[in-house]
C-alpha atoms as a PDB file:
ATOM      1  CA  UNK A   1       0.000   0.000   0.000  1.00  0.00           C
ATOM      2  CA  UNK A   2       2.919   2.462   0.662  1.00  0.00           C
ATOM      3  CA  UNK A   3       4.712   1.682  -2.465  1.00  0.00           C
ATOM      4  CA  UNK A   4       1.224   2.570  -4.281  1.00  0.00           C
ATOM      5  CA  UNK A   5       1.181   5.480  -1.901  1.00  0.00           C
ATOM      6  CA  UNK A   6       4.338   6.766  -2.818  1.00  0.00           C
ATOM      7  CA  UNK A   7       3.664   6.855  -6.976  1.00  0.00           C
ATOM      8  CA  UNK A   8       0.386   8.717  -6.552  1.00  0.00           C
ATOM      9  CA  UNK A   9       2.629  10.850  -4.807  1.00  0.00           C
ATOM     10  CA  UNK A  10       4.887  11.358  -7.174  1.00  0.00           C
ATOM     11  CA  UNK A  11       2.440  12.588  -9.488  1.00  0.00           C
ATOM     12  CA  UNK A  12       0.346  14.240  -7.496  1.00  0.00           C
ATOM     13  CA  UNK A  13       2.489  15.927  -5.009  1.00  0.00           C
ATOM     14  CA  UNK A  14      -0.143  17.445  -2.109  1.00  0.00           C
ATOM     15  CA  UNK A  15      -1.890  14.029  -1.621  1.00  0.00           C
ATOM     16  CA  UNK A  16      -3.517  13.425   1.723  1.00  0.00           C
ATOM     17  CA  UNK A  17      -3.474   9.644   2.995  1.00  0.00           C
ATOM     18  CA  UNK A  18      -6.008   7.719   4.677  1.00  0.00           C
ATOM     19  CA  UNK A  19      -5.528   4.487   6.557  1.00  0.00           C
ATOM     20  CA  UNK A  20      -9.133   3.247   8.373  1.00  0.00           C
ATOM     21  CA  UNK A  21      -8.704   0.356  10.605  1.00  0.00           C
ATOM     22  CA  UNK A  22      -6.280  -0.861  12.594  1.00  0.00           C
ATOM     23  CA  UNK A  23      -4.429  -4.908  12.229  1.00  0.00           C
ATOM     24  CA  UNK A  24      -1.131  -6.578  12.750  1.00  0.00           C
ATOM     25  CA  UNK A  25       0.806  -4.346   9.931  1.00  0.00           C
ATOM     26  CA  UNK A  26      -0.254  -1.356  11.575  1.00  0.00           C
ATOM     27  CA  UNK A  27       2.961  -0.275  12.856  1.00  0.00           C
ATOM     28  CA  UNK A  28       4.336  -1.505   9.615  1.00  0.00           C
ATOM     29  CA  UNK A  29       2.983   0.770   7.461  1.00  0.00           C
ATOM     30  CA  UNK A  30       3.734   3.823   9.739  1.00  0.00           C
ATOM     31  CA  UNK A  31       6.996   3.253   9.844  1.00  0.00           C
ATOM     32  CA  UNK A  32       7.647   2.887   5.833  1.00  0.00           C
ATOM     33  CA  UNK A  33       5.072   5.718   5.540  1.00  0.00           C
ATOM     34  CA  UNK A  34       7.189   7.614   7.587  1.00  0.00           C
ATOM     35  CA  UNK A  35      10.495   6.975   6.022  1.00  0.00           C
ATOM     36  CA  UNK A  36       8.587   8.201   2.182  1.00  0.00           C
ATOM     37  CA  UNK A  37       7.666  11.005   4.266  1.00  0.00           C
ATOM     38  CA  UNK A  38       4.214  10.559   3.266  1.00  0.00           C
ATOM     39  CA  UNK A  39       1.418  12.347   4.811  1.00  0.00           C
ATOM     40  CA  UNK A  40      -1.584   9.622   6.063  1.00  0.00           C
ATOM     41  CA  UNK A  41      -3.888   9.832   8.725  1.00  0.00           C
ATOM     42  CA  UNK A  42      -3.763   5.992  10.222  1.00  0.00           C
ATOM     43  CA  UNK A  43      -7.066   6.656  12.162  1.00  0.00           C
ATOM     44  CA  UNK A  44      -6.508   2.802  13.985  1.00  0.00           C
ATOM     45  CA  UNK A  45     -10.049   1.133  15.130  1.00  0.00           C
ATOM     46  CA  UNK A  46     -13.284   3.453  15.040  1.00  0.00           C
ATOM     47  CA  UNK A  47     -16.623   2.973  15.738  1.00  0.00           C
ATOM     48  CA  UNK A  48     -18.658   1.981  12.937  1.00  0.00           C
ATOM     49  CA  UNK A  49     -20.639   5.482  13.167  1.00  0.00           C
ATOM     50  CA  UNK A  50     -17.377   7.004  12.120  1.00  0.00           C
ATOM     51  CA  UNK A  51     -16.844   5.046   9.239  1.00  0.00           C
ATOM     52  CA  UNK A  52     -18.952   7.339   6.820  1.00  0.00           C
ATOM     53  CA  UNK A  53     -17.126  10.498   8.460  1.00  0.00           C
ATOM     54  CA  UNK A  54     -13.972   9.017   6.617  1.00  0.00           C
ATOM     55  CA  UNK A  55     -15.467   7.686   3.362  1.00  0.00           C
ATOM     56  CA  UNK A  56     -17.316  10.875   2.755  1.00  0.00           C
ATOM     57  CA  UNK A  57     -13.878  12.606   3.279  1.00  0.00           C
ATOM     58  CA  UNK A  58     -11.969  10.336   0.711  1.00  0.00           C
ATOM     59  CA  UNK A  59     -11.895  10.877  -3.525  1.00  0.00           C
ATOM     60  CA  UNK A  60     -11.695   7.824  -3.913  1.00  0.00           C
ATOM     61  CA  UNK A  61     -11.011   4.518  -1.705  1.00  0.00           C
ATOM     62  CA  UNK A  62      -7.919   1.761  -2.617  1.00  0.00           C
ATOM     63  CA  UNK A  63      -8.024  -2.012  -1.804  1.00  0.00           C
ATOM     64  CA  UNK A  64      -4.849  -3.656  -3.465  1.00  0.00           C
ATOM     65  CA  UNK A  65      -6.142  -6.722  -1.368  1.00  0.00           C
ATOM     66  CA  UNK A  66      -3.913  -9.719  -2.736  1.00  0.00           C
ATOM     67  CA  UNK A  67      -6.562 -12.124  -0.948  1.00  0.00           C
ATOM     68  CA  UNK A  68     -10.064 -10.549   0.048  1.00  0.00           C
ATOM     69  CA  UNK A  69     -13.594 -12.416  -0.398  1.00  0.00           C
ATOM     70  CA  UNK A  70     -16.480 -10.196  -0.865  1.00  0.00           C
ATOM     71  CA  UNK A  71     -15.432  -6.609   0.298  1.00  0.00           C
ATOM     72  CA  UNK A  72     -18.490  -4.781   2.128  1.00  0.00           C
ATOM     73  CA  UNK A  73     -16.727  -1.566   2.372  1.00  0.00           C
ATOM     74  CA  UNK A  74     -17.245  -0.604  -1.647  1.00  0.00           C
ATOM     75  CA  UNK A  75     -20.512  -1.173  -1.377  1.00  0.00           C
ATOM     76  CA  UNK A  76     -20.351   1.146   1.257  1.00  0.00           C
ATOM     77  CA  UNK A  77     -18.289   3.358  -0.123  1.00  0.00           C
ATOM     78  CA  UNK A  78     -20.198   3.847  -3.216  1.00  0.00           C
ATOM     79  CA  UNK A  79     -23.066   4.865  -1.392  1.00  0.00           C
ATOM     80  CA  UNK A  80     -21.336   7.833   0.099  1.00  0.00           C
ATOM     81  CA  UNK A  81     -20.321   8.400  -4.115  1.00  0.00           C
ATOM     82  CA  UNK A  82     -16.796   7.604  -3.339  1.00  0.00           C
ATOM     83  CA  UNK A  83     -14.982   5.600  -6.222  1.00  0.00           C
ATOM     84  CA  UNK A  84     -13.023   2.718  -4.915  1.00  0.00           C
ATOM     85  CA  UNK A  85     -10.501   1.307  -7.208  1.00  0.00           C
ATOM     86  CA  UNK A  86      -9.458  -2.375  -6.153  1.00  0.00           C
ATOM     87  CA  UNK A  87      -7.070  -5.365  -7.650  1.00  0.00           C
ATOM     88  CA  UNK A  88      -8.544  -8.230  -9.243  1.00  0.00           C
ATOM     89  CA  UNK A  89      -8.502 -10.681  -6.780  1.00  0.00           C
ATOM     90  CA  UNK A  90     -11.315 -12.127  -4.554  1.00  0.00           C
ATOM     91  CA  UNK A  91     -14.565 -11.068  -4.329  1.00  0.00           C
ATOM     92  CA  UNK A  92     -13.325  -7.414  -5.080  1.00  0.00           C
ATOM     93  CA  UNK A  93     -14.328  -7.066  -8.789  1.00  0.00           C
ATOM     94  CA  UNK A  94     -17.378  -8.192  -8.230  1.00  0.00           C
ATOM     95  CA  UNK A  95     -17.872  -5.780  -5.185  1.00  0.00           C
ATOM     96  CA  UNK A  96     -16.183  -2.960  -6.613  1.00  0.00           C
ATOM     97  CA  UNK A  97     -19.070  -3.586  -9.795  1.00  0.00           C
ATOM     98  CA  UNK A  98     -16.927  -1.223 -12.113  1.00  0.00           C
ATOM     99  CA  UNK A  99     -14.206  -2.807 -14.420  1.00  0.00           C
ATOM    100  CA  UNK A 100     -12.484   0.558 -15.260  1.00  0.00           C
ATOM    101  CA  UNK A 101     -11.802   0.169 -11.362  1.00  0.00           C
ATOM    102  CA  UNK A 102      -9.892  -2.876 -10.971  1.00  0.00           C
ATOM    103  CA  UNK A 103      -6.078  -3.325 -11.328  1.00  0.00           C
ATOM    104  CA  UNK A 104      -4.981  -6.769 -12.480  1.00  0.00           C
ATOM    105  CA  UNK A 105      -2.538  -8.729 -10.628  1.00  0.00           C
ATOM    106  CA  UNK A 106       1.097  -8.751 -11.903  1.00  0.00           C
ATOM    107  CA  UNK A 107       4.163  -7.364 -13.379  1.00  0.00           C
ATOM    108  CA  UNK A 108       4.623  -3.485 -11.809  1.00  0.00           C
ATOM    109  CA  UNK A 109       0.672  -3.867  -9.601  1.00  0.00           C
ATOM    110  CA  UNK A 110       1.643  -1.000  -7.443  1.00  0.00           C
ATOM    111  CA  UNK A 111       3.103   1.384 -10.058  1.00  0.00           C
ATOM    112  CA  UNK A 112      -0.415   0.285 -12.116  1.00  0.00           C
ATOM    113  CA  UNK A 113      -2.200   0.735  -9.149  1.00  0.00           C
ATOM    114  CA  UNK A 114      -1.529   4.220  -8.471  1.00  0.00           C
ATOM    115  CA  UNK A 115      -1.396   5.066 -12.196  1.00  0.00           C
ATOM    116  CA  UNK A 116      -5.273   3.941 -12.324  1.00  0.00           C
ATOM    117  CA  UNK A 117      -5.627   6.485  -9.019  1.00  0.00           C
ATOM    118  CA  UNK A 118      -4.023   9.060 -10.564  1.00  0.00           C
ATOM    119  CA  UNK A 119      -6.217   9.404 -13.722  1.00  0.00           C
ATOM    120  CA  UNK A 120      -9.118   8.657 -12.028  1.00  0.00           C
ATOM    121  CA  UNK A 121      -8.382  11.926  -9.564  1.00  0.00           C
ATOM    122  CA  UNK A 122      -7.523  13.728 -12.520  1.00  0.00           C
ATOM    123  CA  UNK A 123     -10.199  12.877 -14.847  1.00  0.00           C
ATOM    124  CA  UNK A 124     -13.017  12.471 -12.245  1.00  0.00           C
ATOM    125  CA  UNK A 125     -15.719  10.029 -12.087  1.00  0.00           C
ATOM    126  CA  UNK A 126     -19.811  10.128 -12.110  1.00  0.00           C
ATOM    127  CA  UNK A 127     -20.654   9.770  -8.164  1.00  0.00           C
ATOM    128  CA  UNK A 128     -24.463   9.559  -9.098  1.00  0.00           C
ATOM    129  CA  UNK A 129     -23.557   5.700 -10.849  1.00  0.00           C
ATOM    130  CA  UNK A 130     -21.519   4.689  -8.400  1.00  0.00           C
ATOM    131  CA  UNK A 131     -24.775   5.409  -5.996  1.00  0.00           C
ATOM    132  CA  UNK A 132     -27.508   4.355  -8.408  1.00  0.00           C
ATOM    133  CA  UNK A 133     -25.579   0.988  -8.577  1.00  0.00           C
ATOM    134  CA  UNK A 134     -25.014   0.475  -4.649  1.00  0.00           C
ATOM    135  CA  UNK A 135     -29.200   1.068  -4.438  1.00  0.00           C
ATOM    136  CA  UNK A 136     -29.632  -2.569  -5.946  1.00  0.00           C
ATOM    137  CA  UNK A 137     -28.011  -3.658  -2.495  1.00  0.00           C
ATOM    138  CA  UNK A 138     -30.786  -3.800  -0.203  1.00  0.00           C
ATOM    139  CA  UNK A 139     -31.850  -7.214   2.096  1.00  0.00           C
ATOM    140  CA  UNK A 140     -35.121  -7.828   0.007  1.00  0.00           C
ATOM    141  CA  UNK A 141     -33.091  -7.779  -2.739  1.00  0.00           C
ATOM    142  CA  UNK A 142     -30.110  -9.666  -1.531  1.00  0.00           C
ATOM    143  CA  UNK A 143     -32.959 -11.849   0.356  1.00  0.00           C
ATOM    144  CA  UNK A 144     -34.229 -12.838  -3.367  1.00  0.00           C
ATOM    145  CA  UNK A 145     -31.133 -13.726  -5.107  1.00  0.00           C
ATOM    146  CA  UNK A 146     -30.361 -16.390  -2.371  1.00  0.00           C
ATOM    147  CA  UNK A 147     -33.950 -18.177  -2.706  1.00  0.00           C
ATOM    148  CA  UNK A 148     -32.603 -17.537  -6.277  1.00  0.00           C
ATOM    149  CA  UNK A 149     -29.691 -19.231  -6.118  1.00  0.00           C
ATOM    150  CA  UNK A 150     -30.993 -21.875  -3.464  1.00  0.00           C
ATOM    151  CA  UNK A 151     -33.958 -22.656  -6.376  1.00  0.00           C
ATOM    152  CA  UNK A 152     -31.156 -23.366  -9.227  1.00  0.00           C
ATOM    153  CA  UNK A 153     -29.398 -25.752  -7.099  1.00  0.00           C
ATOM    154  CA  UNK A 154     -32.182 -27.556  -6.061  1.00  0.00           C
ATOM    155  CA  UNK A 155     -33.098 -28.368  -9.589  1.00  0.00           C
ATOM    156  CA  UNK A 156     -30.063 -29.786 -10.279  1.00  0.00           C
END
């Protein structure tokens, strides 16, 4: 996440950093964030109630996840109209909902990564389809495509 950190930086040079959350690599991160002399926020654990506070406050919202199922947080993201740009792997495409948003795994992922960041901060992005999209996300809804999918396999 630094190293993507760091080439965002280098193209755009006043970029603010956001870390939400708190985990084993923690410490980690602050110290190589520190040594780029990056600025980021590491907020550690918050309250859920918070969470919008932060999301509202981002431009857009990175997971370079290298192994992630089903990632909540763009669904919730998108429904405060914040892009959120994530790698291929997991669940995350298929959370994220936008293909122009995903990074594919391999050769140079972080310099690709932040590359993707960059243009999409530079070129901006319609917030009204990221929210239209995240409305499809309610329980009835979610509620029906499990009978859904409980129906196919049953008629196997």
């Amino acid at each position: 996440m630094i190293e993507i950190f760091r080439f965002i930086r280098e193209k755009i040079h006043k970029t603010k950093f956001i870390v939400v959350g708190d985990g084993t690599l923690r410490n980690k991160l602050k110290k190589e964030a520190e040594r780029a002399h990056l600025d980021v926020l590491f907020t550690g654990w918050i309250n859920q109630s918070e969470v919008m506070k932060y999301m509202n406050a981002m431009d857009v919202m990175i997971i370079p996840s290298r192994n992630e199922g089903f990632v909540t947080v763009c669904i919730e993201a998108q429904a405060c109209g914040t892009c959120v740009i994530g790698s291929s792997n997991g669940g995350i495409p298929e959370a994220v909902g936008f293909e122009e948003f995903i990074v594919n795994e391999g050769l140079d992922f972080e310099r690709r990564f932040a590359q993707k960041v960059v243009e999409v901060l530079q070129k901006g992005y319609d917030r009204n389809r990221l929210i239209e999209r995240v409305k499809a996300f309610t329980w009835e809804n979610i509620v029906q495509r499990e009978i859904q999918v409980y129906r196919e396999i049953l008629r196997c």
